[in-house]
N, C-alpha and C. Protein backbone atom coordinates (compact mmCIF):
# COMPACT_ATOMS: atom_id res chain seq x y z
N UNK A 1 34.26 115.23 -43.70
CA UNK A 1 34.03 116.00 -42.50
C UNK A 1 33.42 117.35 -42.89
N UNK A 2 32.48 117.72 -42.11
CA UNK A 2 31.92 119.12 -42.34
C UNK A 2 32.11 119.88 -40.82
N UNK A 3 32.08 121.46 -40.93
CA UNK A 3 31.80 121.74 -39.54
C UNK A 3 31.10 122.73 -40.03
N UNK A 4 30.11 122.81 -39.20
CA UNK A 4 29.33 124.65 -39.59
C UNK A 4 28.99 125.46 -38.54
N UNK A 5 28.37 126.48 -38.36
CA UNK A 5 28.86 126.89 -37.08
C UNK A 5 27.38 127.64 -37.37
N UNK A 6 26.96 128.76 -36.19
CA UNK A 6 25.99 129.33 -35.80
C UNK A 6 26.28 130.70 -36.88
N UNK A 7 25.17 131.29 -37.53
CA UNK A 7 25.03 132.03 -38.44
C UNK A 7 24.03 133.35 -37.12
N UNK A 8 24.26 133.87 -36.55
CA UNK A 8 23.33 135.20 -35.52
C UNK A 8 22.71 135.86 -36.42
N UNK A 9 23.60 136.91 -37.29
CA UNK A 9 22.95 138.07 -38.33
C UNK A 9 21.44 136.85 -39.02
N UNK A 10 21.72 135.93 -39.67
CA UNK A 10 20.60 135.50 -40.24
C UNK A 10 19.69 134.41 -39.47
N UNK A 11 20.12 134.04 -38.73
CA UNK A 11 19.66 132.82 -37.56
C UNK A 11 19.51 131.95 -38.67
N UNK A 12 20.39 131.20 -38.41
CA UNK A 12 20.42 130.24 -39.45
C UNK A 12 21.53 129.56 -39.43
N UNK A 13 22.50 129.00 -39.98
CA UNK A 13 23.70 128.42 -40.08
C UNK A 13 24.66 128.34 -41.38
N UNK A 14 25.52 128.08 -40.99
CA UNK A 14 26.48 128.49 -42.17
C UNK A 14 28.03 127.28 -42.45
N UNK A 15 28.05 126.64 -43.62
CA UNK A 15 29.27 125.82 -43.98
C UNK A 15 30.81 126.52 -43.48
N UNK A 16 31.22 126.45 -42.26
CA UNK A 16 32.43 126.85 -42.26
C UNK A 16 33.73 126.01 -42.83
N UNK A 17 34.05 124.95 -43.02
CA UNK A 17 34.57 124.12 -43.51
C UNK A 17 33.93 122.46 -44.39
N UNK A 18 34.17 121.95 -45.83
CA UNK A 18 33.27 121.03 -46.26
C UNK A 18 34.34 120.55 -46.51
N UNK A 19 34.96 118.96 -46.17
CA UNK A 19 36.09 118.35 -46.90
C UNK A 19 35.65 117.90 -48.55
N UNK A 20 36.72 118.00 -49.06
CA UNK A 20 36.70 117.60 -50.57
C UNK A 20 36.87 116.00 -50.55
N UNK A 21 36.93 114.75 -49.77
CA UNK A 21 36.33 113.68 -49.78
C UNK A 21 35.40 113.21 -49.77
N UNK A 22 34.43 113.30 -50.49
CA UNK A 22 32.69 113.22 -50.83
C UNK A 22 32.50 111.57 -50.60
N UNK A 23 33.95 110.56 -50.65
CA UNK A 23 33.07 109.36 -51.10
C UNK A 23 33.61 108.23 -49.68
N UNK A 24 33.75 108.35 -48.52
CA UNK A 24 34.69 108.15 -47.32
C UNK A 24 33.34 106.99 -46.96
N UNK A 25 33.76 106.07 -46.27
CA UNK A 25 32.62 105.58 -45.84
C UNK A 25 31.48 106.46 -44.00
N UNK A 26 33.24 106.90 -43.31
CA UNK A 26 32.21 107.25 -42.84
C UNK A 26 32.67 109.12 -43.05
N UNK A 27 31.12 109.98 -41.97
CA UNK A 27 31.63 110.91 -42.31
C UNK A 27 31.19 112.00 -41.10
N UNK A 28 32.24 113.02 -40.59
CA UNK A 28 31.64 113.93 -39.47
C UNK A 28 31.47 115.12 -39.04
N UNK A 29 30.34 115.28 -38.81
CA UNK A 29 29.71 116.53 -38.66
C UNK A 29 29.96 117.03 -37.34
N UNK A 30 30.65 118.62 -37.67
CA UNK A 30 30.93 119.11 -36.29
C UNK A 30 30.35 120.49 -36.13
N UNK A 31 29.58 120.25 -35.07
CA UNK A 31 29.25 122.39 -34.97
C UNK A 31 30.17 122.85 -33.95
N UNK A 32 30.57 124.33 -34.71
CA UNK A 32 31.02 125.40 -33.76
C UNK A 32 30.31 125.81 -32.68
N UNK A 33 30.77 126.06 -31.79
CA UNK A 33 30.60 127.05 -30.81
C UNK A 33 30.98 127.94 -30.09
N UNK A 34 30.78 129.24 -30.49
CA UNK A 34 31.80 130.66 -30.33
C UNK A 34 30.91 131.05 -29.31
N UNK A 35 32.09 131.81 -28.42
CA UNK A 35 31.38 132.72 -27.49
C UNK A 35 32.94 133.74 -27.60
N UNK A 36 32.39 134.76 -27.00
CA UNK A 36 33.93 135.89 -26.74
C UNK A 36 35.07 135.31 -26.19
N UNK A 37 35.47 134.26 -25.35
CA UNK A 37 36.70 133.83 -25.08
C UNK A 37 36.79 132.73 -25.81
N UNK A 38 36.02 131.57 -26.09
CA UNK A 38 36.49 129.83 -26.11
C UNK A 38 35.77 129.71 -27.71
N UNK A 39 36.34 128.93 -28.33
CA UNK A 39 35.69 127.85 -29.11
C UNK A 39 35.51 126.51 -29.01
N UNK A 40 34.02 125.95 -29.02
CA UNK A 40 34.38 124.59 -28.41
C UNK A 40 33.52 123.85 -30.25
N UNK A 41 33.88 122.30 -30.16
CA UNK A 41 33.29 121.68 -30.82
C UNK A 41 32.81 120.96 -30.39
N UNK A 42 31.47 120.57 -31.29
CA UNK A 42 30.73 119.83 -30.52
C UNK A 42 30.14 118.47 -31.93
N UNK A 43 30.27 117.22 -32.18
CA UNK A 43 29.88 116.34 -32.79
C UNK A 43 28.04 115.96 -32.83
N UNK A 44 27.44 116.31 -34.06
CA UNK A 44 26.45 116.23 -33.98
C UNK A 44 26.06 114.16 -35.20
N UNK A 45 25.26 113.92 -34.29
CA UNK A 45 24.87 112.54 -34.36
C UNK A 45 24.09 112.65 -35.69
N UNK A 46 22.36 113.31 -35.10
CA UNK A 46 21.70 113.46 -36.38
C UNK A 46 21.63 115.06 -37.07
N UNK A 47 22.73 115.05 -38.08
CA UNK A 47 22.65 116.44 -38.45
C UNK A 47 21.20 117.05 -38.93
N UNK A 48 19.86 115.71 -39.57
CA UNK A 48 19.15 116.18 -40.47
C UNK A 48 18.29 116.88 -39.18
N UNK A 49 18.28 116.44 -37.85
CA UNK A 49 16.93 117.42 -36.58
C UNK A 49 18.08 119.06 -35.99
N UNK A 50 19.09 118.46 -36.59
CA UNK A 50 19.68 119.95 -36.40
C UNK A 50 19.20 121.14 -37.45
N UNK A 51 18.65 120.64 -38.44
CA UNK A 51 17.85 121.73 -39.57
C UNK A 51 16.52 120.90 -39.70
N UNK A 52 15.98 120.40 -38.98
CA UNK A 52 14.59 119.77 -39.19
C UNK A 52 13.63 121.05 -38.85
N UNK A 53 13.86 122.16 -38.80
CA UNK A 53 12.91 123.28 -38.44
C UNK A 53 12.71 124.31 -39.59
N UNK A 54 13.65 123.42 -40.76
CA UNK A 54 13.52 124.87 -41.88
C UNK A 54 12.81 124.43 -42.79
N UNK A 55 11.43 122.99 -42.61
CA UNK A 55 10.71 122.64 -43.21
C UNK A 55 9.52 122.34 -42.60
N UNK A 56 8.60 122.50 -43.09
CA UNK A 56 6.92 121.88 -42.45
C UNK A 56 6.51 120.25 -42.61
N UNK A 57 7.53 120.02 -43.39
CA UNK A 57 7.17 118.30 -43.22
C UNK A 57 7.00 117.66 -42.34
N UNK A 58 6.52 117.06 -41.46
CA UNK A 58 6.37 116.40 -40.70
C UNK A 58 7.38 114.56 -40.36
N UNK A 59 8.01 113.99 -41.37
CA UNK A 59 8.65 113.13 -41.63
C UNK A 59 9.89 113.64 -41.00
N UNK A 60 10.91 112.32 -41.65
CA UNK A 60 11.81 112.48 -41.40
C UNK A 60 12.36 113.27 -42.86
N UNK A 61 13.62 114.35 -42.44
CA UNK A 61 14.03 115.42 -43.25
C UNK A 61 15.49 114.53 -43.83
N UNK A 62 16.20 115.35 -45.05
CA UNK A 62 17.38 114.45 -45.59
C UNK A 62 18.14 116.00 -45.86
N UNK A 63 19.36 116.19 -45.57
CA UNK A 63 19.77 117.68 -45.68
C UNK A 63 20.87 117.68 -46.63
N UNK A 64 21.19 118.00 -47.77
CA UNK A 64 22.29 118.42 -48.82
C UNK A 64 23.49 119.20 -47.69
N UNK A 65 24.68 118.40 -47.51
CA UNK A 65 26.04 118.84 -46.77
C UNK A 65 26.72 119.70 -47.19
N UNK A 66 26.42 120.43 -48.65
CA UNK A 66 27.26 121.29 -49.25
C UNK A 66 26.65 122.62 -49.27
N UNK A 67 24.88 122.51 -49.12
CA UNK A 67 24.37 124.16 -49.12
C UNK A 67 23.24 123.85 -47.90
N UNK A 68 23.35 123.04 -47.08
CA UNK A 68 21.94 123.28 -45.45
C UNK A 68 21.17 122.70 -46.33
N UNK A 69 20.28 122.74 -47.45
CA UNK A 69 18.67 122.72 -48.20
C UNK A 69 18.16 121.41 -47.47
N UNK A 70 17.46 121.52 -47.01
CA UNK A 70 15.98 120.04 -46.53
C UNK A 70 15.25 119.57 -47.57
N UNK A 71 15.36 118.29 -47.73
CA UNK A 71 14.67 117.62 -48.81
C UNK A 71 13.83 116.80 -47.56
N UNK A 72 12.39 116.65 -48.08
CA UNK A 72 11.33 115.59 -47.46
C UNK A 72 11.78 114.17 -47.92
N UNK A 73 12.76 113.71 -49.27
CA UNK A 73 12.82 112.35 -49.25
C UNK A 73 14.51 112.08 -49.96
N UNK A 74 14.87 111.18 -49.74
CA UNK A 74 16.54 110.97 -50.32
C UNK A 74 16.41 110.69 -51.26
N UNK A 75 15.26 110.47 -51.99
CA UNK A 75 15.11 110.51 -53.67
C UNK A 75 15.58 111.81 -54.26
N UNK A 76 14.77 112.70 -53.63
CA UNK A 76 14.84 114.14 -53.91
C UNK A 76 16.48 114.53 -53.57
N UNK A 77 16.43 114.80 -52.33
CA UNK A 77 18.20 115.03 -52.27
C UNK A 77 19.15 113.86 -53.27
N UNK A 78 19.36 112.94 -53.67
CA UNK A 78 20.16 112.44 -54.14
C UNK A 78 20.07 113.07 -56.23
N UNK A 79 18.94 113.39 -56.80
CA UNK A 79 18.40 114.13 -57.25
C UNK A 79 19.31 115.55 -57.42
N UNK A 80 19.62 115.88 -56.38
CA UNK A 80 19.84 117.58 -56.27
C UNK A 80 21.19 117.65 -55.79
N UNK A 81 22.17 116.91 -55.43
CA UNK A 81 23.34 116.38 -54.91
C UNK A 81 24.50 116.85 -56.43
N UNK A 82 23.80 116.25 -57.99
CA UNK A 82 24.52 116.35 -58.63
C UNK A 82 24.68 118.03 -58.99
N UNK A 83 23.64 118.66 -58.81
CA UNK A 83 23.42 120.18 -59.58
C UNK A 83 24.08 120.90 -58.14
N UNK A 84 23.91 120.29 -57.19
CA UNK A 84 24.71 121.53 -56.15
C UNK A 84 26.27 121.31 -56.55
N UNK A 85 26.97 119.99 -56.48
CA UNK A 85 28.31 119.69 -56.32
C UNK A 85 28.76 120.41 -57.81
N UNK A 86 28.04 121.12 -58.80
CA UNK A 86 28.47 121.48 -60.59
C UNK A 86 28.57 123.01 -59.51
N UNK A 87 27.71 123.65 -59.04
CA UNK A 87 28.17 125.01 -58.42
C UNK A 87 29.21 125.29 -57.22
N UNK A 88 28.93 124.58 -56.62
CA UNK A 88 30.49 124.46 -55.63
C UNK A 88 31.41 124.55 -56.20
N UNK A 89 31.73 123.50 -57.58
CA UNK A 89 32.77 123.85 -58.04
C UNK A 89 33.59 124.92 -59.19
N UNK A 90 32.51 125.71 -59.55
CA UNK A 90 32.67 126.82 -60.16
C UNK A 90 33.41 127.62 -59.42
C-alpha cells in the first residue's frame, strides 16, 4: 500500500506513507486529500496518468512507488527499482 498526498509548496507530490511489503500480489494506491476541516481518501486505479505529466513521452509512462520518478519503459524502471530500494534503506 502506498498513499501520497498533494505536495502545494512544490506542486508536485509527495510519499506520505510506503508499506514495507514490496512483494504482495496485489497492491494500493491511495491519495490524500486535505483541505482545512476533512481528510478524505481517495483510491487511484492508474497511478502511472496520475504523474504522466512529469514526462514528454508520449507512451505509456511506468512510475518507481518509492521516489514518483517516470520511466518511458518497465525495462528501465525495473532497472532502477534495485538502486532506489539500496537508498530507502539507508
Amino acid at each position: 500500500m502506498k498513499v501520497i498526498s498533494q505536495d502545494v509548496d512544490n506542486k508536485g507530490y509527495c510519499v506520505e506513507y510506503l508499506s514495507s511489503e514490496r512483494h504482495r500480489h496485489h497492491h494500493v494506491n491511495l491519495l490524500l486529500l486535505l483541505d482545512s476541516l476533512t481528510s478524505h481518501f481517495v483510491w487511484m486505479k492508474d497511478f502511472s496518468r496520475l504523474l504522466r505529466g512529469r514526462t514528454k513521452h508520449g507512451g505509456a509512462s511506468f512510475v518507481c512507488c518509492s521516489c514518483l520518478n517516470v520511466f518511458s519503459s518497465q525495462r528501465v524502471l525495473d532497472d532502477h527499482i534495485p538502486n532506489c530500494m539500496t537508498h530507502l534503506l539507508k
